[in-house]
N, C-alpha and C. Protein backbone atom coordinates (compact mmCIF):
# COMPACT_ATOMS: atom_id res chain seq x y z
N UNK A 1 -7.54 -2.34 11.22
CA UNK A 1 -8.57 -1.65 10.46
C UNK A 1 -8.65 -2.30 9.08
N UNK A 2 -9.85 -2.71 8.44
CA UNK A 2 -10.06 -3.11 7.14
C UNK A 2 -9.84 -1.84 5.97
N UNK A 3 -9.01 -2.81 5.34
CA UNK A 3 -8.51 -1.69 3.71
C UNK A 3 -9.40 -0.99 3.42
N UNK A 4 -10.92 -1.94 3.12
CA UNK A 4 -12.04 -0.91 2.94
C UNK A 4 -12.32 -0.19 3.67
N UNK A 5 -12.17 0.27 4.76
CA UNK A 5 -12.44 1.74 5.61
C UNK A 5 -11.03 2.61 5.17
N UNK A 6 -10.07 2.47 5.11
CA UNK A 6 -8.99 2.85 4.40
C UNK A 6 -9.44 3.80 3.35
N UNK A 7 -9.87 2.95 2.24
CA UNK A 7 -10.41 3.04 1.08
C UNK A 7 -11.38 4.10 1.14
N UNK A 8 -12.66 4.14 1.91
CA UNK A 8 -13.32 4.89 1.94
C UNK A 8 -12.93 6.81 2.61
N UNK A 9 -12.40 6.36 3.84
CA UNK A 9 -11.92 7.43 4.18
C UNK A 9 -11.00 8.57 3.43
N UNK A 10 -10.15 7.64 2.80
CA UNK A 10 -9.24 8.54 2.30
C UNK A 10 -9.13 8.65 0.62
N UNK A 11 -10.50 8.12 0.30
CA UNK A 11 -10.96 8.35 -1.45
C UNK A 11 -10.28 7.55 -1.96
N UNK A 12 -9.36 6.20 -1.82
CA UNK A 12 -8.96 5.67 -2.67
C UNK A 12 -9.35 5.29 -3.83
N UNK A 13 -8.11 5.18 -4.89
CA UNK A 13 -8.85 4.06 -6.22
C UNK A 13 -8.47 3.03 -5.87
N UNK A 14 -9.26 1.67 -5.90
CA UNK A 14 -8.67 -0.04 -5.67
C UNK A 14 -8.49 -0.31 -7.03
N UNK A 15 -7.06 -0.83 -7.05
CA UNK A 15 -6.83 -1.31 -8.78
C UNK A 15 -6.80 -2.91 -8.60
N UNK A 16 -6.67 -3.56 -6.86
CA UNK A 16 -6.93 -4.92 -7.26
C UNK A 16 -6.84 -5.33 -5.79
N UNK A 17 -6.94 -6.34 -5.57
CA UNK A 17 -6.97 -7.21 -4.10
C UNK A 17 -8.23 -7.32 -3.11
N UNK A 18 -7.98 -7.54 -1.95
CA UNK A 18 -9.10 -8.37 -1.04
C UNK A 18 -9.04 -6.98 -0.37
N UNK A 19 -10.29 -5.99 -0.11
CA UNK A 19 -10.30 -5.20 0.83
C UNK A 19 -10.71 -5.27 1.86
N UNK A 20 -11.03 -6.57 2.40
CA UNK A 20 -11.94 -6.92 3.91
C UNK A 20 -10.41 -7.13 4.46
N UNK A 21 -8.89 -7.56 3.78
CA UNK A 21 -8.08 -7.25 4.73
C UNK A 21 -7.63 -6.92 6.17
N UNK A 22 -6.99 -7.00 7.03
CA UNK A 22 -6.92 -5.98 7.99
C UNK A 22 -5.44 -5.56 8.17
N UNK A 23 -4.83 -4.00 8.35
CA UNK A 23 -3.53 -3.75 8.47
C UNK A 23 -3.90 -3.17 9.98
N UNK A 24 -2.69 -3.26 10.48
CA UNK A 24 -2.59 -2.19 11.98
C UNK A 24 -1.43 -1.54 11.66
N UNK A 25 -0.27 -1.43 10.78
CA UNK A 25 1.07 -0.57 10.91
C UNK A 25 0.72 -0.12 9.55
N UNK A 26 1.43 0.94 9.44
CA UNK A 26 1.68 1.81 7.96
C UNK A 26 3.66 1.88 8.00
N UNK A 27 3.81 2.18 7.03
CA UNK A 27 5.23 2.12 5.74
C UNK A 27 5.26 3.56 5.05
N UNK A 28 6.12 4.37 5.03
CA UNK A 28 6.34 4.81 3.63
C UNK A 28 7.67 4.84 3.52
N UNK A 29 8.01 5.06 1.64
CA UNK A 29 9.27 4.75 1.52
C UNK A 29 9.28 4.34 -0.10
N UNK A 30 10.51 4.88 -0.63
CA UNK A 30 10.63 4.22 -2.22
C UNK A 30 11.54 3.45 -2.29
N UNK A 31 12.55 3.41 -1.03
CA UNK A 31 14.00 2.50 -1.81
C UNK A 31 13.05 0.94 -0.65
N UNK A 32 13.25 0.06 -1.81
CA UNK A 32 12.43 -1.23 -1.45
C UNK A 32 13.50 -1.83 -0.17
N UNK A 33 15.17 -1.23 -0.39
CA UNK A 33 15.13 -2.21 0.94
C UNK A 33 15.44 -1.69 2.02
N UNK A 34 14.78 -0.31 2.46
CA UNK A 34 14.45 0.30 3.49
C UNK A 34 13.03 -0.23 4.09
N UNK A 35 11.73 -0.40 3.27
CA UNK A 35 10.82 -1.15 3.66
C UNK A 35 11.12 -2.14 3.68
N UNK A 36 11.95 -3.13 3.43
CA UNK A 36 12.04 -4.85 3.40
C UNK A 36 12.69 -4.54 4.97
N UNK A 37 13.67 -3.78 5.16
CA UNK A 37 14.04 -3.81 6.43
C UNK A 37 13.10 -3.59 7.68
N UNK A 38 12.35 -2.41 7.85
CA UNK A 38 11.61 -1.75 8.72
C UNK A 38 10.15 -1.81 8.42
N UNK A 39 9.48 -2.72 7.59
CA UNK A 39 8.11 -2.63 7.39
C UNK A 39 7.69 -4.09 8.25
N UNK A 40 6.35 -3.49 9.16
CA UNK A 40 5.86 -4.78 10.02
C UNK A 40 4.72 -5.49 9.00
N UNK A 41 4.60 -7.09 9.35
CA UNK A 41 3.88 -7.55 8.66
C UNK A 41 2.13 -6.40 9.16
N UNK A 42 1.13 -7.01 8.53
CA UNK A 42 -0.18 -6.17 8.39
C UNK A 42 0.13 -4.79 8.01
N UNK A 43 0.97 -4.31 7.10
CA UNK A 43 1.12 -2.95 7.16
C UNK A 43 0.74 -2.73 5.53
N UNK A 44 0.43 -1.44 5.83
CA UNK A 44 0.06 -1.19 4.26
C UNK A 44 1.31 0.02 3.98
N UNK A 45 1.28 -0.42 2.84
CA UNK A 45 2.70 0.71 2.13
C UNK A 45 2.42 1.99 1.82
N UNK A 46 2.47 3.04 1.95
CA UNK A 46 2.50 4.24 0.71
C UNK A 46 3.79 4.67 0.24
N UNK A 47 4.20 4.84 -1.20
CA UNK A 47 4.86 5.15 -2.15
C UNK A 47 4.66 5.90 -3.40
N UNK A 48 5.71 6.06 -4.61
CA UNK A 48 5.93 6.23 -5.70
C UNK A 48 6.16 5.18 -6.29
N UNK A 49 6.67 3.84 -6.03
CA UNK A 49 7.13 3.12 -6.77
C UNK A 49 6.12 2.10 -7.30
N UNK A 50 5.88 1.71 -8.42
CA UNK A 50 5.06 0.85 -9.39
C UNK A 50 5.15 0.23 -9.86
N UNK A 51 6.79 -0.74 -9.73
CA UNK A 51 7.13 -1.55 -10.40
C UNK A 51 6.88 -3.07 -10.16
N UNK A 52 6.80 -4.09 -10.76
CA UNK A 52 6.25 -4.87 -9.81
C UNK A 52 7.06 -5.52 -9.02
N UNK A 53 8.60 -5.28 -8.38
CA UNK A 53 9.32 -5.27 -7.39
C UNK A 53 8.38 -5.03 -5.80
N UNK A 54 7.53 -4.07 -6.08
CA UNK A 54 7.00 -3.78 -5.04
C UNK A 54 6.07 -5.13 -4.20
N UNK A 55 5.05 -5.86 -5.53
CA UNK A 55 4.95 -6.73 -5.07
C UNK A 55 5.69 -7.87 -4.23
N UNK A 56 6.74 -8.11 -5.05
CA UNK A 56 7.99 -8.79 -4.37
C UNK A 56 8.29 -8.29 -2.96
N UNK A 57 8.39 -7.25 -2.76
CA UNK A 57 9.08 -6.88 -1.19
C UNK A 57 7.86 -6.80 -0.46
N UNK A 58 6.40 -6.52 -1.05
CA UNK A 58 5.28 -6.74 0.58
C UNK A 58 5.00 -8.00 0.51
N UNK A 59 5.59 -9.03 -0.59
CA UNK A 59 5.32 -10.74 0.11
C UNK A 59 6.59 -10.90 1.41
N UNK A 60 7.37 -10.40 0.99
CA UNK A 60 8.79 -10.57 1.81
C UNK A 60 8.42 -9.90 3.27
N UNK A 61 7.76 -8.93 3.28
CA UNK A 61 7.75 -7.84 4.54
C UNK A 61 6.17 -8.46 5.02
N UNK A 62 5.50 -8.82 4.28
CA UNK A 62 3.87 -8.97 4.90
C UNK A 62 3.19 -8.05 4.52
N UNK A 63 3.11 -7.22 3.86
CA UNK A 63 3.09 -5.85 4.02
C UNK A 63 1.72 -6.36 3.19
N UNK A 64 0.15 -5.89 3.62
CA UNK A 64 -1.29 -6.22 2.99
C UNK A 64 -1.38 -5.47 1.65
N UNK A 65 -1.13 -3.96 1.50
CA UNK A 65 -1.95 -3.10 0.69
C UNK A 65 -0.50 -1.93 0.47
N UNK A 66 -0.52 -1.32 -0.91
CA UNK A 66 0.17 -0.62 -1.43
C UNK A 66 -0.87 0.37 -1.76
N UNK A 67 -0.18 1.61 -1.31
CA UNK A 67 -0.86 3.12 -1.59
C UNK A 67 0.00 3.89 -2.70
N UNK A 68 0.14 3.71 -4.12
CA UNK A 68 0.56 4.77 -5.15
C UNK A 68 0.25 5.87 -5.07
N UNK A 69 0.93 6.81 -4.93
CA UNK A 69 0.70 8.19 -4.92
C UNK A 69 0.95 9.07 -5.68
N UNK A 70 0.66 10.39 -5.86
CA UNK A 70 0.67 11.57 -6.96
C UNK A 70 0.41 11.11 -8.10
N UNK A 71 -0.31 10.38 -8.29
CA UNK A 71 -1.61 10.06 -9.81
C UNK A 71 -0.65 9.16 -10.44
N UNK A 72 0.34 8.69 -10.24
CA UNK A 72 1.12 7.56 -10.82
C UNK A 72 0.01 5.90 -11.03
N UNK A 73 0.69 5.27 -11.67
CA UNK A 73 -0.56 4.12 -12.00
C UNK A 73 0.24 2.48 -12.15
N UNK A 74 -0.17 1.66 -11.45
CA UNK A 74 0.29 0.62 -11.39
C UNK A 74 0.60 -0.52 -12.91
N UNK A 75 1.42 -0.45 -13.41
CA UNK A 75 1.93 -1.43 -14.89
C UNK A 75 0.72 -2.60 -15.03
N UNK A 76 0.42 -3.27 -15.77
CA UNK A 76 -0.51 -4.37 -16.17
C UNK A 76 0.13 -5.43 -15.41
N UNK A 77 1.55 -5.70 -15.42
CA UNK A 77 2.94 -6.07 -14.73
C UNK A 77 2.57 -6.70 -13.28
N UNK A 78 2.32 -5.61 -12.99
CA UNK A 78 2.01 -5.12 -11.36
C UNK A 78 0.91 -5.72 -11.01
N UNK A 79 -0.14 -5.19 -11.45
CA UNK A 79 -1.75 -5.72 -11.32
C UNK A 79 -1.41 -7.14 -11.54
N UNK A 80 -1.38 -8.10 -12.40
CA UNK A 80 -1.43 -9.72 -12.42
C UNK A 80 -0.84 -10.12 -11.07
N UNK A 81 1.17 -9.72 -11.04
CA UNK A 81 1.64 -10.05 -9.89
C UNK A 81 1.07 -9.73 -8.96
N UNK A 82 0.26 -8.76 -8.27
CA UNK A 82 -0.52 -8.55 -6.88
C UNK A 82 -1.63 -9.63 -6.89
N UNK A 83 -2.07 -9.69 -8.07
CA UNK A 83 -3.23 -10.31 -7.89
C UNK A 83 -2.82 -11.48 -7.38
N UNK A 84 -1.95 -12.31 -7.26
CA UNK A 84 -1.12 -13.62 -7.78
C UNK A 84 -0.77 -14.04 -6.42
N UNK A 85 -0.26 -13.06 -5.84
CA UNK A 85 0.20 -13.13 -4.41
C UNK A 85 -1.07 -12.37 -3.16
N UNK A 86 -2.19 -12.01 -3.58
CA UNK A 86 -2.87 -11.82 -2.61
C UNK A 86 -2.58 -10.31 -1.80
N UNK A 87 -1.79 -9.12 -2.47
CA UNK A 87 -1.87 -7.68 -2.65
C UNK A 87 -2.86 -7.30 -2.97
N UNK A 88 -3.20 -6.34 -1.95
CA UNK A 88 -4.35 -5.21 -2.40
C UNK A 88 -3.69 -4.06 -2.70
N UNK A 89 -3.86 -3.70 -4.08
CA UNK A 89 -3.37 -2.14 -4.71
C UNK A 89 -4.06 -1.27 -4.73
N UNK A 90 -3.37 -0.15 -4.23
CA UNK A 90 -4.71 1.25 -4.35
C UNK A 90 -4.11 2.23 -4.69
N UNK A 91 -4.60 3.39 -5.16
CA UNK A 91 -4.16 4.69 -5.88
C UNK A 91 -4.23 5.73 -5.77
N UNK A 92 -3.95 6.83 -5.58
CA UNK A 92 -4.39 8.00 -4.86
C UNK A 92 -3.42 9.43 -6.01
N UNK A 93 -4.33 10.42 -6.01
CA UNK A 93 -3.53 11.87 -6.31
C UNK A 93 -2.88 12.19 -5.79
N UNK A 94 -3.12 12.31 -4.25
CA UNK A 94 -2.62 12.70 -3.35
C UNK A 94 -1.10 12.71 -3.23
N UNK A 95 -0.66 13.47 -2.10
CA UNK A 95 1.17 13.13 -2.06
C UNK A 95 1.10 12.06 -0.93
N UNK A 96 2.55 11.68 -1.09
CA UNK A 96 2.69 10.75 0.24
C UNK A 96 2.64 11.33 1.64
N UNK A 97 2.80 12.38 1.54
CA UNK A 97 2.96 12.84 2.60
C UNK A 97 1.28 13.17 3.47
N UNK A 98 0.68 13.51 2.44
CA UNK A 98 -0.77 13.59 2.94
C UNK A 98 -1.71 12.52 2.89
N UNK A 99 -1.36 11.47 2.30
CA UNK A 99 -1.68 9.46 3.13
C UNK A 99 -1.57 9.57 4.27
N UNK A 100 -0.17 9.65 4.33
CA UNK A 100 0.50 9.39 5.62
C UNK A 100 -0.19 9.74 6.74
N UNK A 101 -0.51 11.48 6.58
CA UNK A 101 -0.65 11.82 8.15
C UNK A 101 -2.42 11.47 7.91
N UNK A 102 -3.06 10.99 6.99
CA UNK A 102 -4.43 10.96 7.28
C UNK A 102 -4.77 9.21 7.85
N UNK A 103 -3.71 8.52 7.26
CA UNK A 103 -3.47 7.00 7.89
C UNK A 103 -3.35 7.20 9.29
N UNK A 104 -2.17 8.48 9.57
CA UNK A 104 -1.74 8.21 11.29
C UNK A 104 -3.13 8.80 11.89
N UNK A 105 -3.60 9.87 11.55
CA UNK A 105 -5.14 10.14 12.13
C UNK A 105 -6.14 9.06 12.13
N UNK A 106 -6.10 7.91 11.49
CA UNK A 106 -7.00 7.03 11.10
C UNK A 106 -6.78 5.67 12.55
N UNK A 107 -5.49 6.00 13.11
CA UNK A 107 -5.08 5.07 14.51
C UNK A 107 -3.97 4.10 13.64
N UNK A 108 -4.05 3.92 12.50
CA UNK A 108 -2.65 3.27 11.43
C UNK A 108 -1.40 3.47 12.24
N UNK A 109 -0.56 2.48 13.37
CA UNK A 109 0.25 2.60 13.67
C UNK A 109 1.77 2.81 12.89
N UNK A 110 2.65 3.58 13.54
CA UNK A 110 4.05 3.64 12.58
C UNK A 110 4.85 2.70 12.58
């Protein structure tokens, strides 16, 4: 599925990257090397974490698109490094927990 249907469906904010993308698996998770372990490449992330570590571990994992959650906001940090490596960042109020199950409704495999 393309980020931008992602995006649309589930109200995202895009703070940076390519949204014609495509992911088929979803991630969630804050300790980075629980996702470095268990995240499939095409997958998009949802989290808390904003540091730009994060970038670092979805070049490592494949991982397309990062979902910030509960109104948290990605560092200036963050934004360059995604941009840099070809991350799409997005933002949401929402909790993780309610990404999640609207990704798994969306056919976003686990």
């Amino acid at each position: 599925m393309k980020i931008s249907k992602i995006v649309e469906e589930l109200g995202l904010e895009v703070c940076c990257g390519d949204c014609e993308m495509e992911v088929q698996y979803g991630c969630v998770g804050d300790l980075l090397s629980e996702v470095m372990a268990h995240a499939k490449p095409n997958s998009i992330w949802v989290t808390v974490q904003s540091h730009v570590n994060v970038v670092a571990v979805s070049v490592i994992a494949g991982i397309r698109a990062i979902v910030l959650c509960n109104g948290h906001n990605f560092s200036n940090e963050t934004v360059k490094k995604a941009e840099s490596e070809g991350i799409c960042l997005l933002r949401s109020d929402k909790s993780p927990f309610e990404i999640v199950g609207k990704l798994y409704r969306l056919g976003i495999e686990p």
